[in-house]
C-alpha atoms as a PDB file:
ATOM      1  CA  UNK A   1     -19.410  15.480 -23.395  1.00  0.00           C
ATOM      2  CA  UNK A   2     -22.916  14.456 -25.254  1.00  0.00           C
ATOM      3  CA  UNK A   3     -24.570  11.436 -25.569  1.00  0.00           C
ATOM      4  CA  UNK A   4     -23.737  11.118 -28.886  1.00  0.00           C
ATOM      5  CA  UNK A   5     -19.646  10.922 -28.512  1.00  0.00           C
ATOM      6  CA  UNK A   6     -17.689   7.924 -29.653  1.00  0.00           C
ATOM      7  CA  UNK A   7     -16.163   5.636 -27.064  1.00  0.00           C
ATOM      8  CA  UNK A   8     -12.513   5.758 -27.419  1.00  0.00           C
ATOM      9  CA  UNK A   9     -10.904   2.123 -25.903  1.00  0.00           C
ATOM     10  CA  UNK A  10      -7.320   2.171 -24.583  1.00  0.00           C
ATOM     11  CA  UNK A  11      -5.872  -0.894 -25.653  1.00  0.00           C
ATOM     12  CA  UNK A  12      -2.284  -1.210 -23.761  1.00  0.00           C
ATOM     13  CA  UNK A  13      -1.032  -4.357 -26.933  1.00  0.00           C
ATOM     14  CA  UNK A  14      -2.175  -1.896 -29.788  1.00  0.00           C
ATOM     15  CA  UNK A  15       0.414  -1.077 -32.141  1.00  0.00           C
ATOM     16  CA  UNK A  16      -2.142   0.111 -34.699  1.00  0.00           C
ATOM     17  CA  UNK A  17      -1.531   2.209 -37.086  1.00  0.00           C
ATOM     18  CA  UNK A  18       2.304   2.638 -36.423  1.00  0.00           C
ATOM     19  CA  UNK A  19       3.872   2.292 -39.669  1.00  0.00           C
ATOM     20  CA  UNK A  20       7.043  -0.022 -39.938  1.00  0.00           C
ATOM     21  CA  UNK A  21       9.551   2.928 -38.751  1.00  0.00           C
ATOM     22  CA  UNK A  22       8.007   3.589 -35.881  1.00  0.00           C
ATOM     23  CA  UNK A  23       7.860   0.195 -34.617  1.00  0.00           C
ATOM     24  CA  UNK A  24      11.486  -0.144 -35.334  1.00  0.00           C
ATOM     25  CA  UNK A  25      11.860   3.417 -33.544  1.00  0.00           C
ATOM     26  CA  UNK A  26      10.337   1.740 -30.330  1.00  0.00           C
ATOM     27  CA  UNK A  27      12.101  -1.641 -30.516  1.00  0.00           C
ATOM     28  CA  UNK A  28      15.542   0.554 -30.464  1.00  0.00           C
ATOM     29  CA  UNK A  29      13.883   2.398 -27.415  1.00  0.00           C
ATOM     30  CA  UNK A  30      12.901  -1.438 -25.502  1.00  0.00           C
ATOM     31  CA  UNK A  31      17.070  -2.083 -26.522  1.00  0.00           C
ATOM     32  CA  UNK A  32      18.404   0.743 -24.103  1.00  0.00           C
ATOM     33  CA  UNK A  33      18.324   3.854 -27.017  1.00  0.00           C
ATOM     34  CA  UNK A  34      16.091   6.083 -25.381  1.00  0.00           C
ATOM     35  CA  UNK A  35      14.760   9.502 -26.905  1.00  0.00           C
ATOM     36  CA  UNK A  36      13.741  12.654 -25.412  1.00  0.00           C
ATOM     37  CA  UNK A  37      11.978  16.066 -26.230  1.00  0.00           C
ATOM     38  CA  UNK A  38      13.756  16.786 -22.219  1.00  0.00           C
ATOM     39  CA  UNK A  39      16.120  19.781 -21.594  1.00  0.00           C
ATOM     40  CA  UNK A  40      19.314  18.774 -19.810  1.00  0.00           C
ATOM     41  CA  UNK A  41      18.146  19.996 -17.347  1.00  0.00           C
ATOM     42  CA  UNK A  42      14.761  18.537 -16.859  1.00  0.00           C
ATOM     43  CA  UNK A  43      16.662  15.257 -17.665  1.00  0.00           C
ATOM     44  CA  UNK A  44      18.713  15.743 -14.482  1.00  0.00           C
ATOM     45  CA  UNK A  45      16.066  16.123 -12.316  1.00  0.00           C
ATOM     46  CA  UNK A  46      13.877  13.542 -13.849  1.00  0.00           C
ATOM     47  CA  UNK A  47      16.914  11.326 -12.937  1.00  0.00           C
ATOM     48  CA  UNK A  48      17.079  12.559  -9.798  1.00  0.00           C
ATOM     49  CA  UNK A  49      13.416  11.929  -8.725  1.00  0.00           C
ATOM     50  CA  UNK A  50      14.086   8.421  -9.578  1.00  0.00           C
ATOM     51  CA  UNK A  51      13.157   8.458 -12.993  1.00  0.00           C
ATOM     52  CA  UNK A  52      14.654   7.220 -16.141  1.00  0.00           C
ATOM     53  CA  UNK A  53      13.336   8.402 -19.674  1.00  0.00           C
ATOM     54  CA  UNK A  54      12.561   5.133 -22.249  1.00  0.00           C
ATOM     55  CA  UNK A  55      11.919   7.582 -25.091  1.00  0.00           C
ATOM     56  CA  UNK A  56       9.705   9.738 -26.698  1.00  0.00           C
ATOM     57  CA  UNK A  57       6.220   8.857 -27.601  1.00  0.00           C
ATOM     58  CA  UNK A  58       3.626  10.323 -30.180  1.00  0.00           C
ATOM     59  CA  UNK A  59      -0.449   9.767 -30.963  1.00  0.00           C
ATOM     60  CA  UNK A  60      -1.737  11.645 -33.556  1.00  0.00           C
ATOM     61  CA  UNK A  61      -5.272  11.940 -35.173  1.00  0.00           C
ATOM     62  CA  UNK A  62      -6.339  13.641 -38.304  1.00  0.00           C
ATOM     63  CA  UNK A  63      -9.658  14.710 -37.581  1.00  0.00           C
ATOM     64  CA  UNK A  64     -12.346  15.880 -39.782  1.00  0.00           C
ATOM     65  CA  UNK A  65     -14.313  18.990 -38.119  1.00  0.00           C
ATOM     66  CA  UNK A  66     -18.156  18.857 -38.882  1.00  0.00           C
ATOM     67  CA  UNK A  67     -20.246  21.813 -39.732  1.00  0.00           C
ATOM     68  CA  UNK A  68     -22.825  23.006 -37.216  1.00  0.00           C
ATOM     69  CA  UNK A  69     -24.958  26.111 -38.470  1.00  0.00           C
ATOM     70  CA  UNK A  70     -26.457  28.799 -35.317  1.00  0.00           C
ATOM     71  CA  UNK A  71     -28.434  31.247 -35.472  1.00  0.00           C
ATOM     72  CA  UNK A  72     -26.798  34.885 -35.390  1.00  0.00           C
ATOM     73  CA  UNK A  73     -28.456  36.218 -32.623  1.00  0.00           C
ATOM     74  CA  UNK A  74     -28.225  33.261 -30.215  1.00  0.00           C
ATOM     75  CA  UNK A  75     -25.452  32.612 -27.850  1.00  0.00           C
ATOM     76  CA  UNK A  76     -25.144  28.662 -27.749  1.00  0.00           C
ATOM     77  CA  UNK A  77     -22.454  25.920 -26.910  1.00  0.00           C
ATOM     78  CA  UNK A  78     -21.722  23.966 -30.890  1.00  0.00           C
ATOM     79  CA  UNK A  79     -21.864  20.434 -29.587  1.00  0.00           C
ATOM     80  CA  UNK A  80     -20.807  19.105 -33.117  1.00  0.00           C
ATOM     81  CA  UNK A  81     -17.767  21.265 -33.270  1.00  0.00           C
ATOM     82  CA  UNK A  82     -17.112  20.443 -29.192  1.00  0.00           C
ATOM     83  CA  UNK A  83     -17.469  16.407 -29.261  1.00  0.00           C
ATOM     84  CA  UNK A  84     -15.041  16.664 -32.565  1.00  0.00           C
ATOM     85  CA  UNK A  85     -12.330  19.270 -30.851  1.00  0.00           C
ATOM     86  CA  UNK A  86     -12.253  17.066 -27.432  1.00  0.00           C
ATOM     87  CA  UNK A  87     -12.483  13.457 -29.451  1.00  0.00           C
ATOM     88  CA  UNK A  88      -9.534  13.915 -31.403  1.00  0.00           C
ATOM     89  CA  UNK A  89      -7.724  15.062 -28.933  1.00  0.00           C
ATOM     90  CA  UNK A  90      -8.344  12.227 -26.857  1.00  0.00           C
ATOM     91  CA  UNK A  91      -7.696   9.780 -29.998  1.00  0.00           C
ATOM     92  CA  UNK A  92      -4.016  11.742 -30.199  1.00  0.00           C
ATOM     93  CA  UNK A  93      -3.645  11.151 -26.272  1.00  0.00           C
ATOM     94  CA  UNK A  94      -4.569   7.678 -26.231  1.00  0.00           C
ATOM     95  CA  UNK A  95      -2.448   6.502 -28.753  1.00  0.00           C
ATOM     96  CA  UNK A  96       0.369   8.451 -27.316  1.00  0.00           C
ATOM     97  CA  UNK A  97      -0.181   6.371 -24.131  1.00  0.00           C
ATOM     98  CA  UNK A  98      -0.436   3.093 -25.971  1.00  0.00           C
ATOM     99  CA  UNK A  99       2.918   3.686 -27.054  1.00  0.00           C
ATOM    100  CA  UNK A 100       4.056   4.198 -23.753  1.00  0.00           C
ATOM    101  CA  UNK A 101       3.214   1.114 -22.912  1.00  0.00           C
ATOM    102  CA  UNK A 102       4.736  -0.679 -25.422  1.00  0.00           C
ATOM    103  CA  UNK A 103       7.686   0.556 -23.504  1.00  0.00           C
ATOM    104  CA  UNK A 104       6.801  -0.927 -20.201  1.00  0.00           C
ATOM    105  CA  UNK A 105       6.979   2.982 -18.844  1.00  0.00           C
ATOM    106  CA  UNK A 106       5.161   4.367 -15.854  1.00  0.00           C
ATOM    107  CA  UNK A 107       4.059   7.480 -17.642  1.00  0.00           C
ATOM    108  CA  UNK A 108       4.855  10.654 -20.059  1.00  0.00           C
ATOM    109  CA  UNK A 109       6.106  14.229 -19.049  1.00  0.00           C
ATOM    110  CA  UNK A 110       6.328  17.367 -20.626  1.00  0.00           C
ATOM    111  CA  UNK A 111       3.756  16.110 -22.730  1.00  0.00           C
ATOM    112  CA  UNK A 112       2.562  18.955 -25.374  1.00  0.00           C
ATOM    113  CA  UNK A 113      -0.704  18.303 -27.448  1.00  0.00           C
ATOM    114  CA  UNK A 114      -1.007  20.490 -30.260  1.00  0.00           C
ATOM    115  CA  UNK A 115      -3.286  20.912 -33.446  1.00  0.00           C
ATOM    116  CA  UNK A 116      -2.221  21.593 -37.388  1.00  0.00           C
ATOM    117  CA  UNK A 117      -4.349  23.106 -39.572  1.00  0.00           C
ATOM    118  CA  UNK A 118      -3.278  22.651 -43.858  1.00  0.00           C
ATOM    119  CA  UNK A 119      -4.043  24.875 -46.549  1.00  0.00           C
ATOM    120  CA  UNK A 120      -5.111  21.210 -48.521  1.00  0.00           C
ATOM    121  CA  UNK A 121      -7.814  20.329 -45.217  1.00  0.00           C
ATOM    122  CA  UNK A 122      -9.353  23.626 -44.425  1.00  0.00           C
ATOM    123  CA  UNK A 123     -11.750  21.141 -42.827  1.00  0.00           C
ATOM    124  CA  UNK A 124      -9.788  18.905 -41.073  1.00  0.00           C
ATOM    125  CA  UNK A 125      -6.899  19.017 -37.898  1.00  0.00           C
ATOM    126  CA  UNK A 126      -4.010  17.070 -37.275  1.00  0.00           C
ATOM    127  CA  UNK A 127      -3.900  16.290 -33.125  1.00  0.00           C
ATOM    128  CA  UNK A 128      -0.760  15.797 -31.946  1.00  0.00           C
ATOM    129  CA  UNK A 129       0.497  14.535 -28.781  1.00  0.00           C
ATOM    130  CA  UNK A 130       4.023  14.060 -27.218  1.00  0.00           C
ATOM    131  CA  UNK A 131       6.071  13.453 -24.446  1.00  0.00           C
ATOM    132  CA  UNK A 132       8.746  11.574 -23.144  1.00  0.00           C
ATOM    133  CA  UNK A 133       7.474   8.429 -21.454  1.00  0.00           C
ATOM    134  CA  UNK A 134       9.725   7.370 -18.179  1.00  0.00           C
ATOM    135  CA  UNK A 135       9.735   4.327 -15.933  1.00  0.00           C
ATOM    136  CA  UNK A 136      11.049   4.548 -11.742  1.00  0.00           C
ATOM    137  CA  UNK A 137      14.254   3.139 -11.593  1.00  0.00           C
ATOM    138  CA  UNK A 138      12.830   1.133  -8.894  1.00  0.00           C
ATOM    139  CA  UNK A 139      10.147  -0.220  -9.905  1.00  0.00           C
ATOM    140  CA  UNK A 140       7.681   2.343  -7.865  1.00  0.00           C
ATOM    141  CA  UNK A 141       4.210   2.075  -8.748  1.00  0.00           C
ATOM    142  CA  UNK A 142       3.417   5.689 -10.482  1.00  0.00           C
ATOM    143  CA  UNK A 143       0.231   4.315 -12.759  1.00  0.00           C
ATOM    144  CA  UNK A 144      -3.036   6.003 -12.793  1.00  0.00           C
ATOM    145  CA  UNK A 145      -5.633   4.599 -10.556  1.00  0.00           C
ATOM    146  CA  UNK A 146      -6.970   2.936 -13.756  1.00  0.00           C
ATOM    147  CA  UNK A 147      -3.740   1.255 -14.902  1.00  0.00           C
ATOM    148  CA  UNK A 148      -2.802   3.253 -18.094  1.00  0.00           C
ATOM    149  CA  UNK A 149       0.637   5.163 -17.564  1.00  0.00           C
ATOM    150  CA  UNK A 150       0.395   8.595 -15.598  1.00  0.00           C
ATOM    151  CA  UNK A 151       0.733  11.609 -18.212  1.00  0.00           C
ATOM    152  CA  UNK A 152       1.847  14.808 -17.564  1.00  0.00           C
ATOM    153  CA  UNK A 153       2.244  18.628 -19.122  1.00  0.00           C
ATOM    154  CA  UNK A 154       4.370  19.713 -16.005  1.00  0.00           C
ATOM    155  CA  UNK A 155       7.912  20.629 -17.067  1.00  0.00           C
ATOM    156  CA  UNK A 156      11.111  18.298 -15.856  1.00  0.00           C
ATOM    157  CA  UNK A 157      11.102  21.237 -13.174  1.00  0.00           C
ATOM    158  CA  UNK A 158       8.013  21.269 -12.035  1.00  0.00           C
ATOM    159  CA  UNK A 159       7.495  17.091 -11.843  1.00  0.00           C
ATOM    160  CA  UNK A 160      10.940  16.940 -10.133  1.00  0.00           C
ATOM    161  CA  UNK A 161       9.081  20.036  -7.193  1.00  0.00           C
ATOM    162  CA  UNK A 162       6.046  18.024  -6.923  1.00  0.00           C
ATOM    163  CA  UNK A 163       7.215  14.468  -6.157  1.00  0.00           C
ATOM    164  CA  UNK A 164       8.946  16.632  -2.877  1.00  0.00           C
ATOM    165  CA  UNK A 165       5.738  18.047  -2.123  1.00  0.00           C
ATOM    166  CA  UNK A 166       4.264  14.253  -2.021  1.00  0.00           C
ATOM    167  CA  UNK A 167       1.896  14.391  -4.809  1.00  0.00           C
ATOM    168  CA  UNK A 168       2.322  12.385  -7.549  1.00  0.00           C
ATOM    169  CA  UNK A 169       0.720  13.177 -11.481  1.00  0.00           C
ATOM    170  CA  UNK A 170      -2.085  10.472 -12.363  1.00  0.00           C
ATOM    171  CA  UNK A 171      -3.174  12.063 -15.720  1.00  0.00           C
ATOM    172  CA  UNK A 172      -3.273  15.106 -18.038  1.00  0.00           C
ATOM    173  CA  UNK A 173      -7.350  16.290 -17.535  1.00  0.00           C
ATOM    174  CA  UNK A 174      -9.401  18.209 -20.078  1.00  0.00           C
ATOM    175  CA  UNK A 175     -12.301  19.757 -21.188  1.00  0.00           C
ATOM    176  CA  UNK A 176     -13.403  21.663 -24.144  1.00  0.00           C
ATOM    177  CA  UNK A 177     -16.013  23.918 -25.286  1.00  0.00           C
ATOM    178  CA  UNK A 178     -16.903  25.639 -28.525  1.00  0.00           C
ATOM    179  CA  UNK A 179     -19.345  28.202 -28.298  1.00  0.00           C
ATOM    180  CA  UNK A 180     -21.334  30.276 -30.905  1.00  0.00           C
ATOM    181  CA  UNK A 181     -21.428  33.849 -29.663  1.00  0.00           C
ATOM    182  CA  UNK A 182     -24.776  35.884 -30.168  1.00  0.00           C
ATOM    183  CA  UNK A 183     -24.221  39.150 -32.808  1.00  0.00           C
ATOM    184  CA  UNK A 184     -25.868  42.316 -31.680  1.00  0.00           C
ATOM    185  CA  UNK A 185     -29.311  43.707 -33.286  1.00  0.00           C
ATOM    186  CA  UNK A 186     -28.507  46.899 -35.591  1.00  0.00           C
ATOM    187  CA  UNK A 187     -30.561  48.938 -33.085  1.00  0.00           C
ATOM    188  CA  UNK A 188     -29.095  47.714 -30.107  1.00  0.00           C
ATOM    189  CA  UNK A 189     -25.620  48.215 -31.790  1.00  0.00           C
ATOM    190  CA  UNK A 190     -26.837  51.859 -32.403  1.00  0.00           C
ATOM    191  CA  UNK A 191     -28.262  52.482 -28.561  1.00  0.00           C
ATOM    192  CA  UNK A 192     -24.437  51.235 -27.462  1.00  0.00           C
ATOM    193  CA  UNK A 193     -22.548  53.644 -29.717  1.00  0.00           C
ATOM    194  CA  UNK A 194     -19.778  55.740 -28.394  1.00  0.00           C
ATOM    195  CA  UNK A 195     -20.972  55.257 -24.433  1.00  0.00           C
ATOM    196  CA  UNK A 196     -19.016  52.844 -22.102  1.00  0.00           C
ATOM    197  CA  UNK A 197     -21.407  49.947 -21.150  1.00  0.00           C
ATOM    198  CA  UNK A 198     -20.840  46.465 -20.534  1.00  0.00           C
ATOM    199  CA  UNK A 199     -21.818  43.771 -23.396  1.00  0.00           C
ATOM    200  CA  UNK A 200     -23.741  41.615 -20.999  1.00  0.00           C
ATOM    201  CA  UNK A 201     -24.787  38.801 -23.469  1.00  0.00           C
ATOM    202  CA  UNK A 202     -21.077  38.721 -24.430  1.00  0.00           C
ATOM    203  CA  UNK A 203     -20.140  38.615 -20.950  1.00  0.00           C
ATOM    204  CA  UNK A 204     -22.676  35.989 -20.166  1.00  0.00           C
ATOM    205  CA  UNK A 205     -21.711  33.811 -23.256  1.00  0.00           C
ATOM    206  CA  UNK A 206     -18.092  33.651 -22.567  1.00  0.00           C
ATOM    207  CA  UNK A 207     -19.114  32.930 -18.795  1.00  0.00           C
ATOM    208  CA  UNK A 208     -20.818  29.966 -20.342  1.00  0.00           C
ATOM    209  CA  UNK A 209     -18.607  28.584 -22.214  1.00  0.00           C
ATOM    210  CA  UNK A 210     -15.606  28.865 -19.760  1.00  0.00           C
ATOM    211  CA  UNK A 211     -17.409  27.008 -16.537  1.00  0.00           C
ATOM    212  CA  UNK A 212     -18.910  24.160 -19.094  1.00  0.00           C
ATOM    213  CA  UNK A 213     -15.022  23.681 -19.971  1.00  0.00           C
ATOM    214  CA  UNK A 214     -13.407  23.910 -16.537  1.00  0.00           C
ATOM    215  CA  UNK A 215     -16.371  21.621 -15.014  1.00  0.00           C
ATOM    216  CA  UNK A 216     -15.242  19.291 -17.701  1.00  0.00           C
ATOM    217  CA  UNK A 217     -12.113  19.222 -16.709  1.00  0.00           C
ATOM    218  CA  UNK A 218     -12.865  18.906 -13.219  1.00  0.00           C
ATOM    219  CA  UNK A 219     -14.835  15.940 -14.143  1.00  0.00           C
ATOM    220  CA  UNK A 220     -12.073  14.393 -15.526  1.00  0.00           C
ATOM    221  CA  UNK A 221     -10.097  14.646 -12.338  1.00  0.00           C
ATOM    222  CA  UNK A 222     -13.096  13.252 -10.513  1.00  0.00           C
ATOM    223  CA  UNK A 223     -12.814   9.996 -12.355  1.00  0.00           C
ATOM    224  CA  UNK A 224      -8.914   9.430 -12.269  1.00  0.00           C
ATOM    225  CA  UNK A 225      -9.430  10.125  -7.738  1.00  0.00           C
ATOM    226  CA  UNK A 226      -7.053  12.708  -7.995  1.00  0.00           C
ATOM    227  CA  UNK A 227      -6.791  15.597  -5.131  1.00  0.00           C
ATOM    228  CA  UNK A 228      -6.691  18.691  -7.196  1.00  0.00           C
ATOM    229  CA  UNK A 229      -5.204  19.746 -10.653  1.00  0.00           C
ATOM    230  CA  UNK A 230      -2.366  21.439 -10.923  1.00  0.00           C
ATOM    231  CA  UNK A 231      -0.758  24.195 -14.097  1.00  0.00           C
ATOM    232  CA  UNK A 232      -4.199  24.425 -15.415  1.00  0.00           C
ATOM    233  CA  UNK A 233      -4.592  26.739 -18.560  1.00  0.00           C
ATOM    234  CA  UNK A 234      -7.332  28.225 -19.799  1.00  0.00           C
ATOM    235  CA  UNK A 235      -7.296  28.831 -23.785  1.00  0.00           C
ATOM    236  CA  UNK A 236      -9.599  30.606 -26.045  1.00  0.00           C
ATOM    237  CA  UNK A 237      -9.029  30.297 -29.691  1.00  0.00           C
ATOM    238  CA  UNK A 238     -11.167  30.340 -32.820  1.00  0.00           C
ATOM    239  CA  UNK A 239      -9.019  28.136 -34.871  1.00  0.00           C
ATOM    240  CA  UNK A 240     -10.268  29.759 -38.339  1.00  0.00           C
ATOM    241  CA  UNK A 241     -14.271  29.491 -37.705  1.00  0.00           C
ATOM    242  CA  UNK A 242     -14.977  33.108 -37.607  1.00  0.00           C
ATOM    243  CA  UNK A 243     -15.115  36.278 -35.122  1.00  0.00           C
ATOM    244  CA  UNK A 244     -18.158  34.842 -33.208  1.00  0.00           C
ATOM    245  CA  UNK A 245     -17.301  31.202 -32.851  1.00  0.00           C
ATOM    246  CA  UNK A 246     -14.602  30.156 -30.624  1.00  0.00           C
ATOM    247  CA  UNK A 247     -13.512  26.863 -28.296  1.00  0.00           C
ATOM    248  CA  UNK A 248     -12.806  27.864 -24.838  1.00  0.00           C
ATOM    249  CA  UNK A 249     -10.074  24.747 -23.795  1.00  0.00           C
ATOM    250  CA  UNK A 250      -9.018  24.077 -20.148  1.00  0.00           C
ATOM    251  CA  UNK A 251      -5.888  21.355 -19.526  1.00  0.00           C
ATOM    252  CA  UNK A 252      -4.000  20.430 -16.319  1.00  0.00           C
ATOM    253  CA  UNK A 253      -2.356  17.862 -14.735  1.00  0.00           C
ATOM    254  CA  UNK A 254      -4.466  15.602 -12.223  1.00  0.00           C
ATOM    255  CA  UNK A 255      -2.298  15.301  -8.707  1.00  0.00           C
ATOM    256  CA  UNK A 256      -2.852  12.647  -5.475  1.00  0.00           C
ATOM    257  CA  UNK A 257      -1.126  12.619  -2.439  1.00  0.00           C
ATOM    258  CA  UNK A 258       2.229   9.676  -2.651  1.00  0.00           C
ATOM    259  CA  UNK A 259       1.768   6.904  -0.500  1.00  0.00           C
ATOM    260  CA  UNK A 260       4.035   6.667   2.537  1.00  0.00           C
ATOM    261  CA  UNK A 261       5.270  10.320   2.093  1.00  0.00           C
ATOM    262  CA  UNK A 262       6.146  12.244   5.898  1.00  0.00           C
ATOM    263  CA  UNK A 263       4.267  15.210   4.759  1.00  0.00           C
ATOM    264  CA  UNK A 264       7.408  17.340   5.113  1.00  0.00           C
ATOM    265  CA  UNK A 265       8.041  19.690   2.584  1.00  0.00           C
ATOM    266  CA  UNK A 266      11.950  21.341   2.531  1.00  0.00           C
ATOM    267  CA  UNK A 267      11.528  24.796   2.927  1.00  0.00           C
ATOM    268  CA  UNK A 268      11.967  26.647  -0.859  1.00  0.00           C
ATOM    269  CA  UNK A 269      16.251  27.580  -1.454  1.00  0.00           C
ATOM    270  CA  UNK A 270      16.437  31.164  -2.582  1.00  0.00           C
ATOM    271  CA  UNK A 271      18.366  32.057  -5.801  1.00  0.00           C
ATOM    272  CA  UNK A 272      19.874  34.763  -7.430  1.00  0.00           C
ATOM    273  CA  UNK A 273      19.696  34.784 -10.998  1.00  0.00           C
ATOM    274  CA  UNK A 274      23.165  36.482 -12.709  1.00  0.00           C
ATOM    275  CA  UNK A 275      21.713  35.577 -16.475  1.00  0.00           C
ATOM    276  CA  UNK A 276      21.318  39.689 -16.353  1.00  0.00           C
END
């Protein structure tokens, strides 16, 4: 992100900050009680890919959001506001993981990371992450290349489709931008009344601020090995800061080929919905 962001460890023993129910919450899941934010049927085919769920895990960060002034007529990426947005999250996804481990799982699906904002913090976010961390019933290796459990946004659905495919989830990726967008001059408001003509320094701006997010993504993806990404989404939201400031977010799950796989893929089954 910038040379000035905080190094977040991953610590696989770490229990910190888990207050006394939780803990108790995961020593019921290492007893056999397992939890899970799964539908039925994303818990069947979980089970079916080999998978068993150990139960849910959360990381969460409360994170206060600096202030970074621009000037009006300038179209520039806030790196204050970005390192914060992309930080916390990755404090929330950590932690999540860390739990994980204290299960012994091989990873998290479904996982959804989301952000609060309180009427008593209009400067501060709560990051939340979640997801139901599994383990393969037969002791499979399904880590990320650098040991921490795989995560995973893909639906019970969609992680059951690509372990057929032979590709395997090694990691949620992201990257984040937040980007101050340059307000036209009065006169050059004025020249652009009432005719159709393309904002170009709007167009440019957004541009900007999209490809520094998706390369950061991609960058991500680099690091874990993976082969491509897969259910990326692109997000633009301004979170409260105002009409001309908003983060440009880009998420998706990192993918490599599984070891030993044939390569065959069964050809797709056709069916009919009757829900109608």
């Amino acid at each position: 992100m910038s040379d000035g962001e905080t190094e977040i460890t991953y610590d696989p023993t770490s229990l910190e900050g888990v207050p006394e129910a939780g803990r108790e919450r995961l020593r019921q899941n290492k007893q056999g009680l397992f939890t899970s934010d799964l539908s039925v049927n994303e818990f069947l085919l979980i089970r079916q890919a080999g998978f068993d769920p150990v139960g849910l895990v959360v990381g969460s960060s409360i994170y206060h959001i600096g202030i970074q002034l621009a000037g009006w007529k300038k179209s520039q990426e806030l790196t204050v506001l970005s390192q914060a947005m992309y930080e916390a999250r990755q404090l929330a996804m950590t932690r999540m993981e860390e739990e994980a481990d204290q299960l012994g799982a091989d990873g998290v699906v479904g996982v959804r990371l989301d952000i609060g904002r309180y009427e008593w913090g209009q400067d501060m976010a709560e990051f939340i992450a979640i997801g139901t961390a599994v383990k393969h019933r037969e002791g499979v290796l399904h880590r990320a290349p650098n040991g921490r459990p795989f995560t995973s946004d893909l639906s019970g659905q969609d992680f059951w489709t690509l372990l057929r495919t032979g590709h395997r989830p090694v990691g949620m990726v992201m990257g984040s931008c937040v980007y101050h967008v340059a307000r036209r001059g009065m006169m050059q408001s004025l020249g652009q009344t009432g005719r159709n003509v393309e904002l170009s320094n709007f167009t440019q701006a957004f541009y900007d601020a999209r490809e520094l997010a998706m390369e950061r993504m991609q960058s991500e993806a680099q690091e874990l090995q993976a082969k491509g990404i897969v259910g990326v989404d692109l997000q633009e939201k301004s979170h409260g800061w105002g009409s001309h400031t908003i983060e440009f977010f880009a998420i998706g799950t990192a993918i490599v080929e599984t070891e030993g796989h044939d390569g065959q893929i069964e050809p797709p089954t056709p069916v009919l919905d009757l829900s109608n």
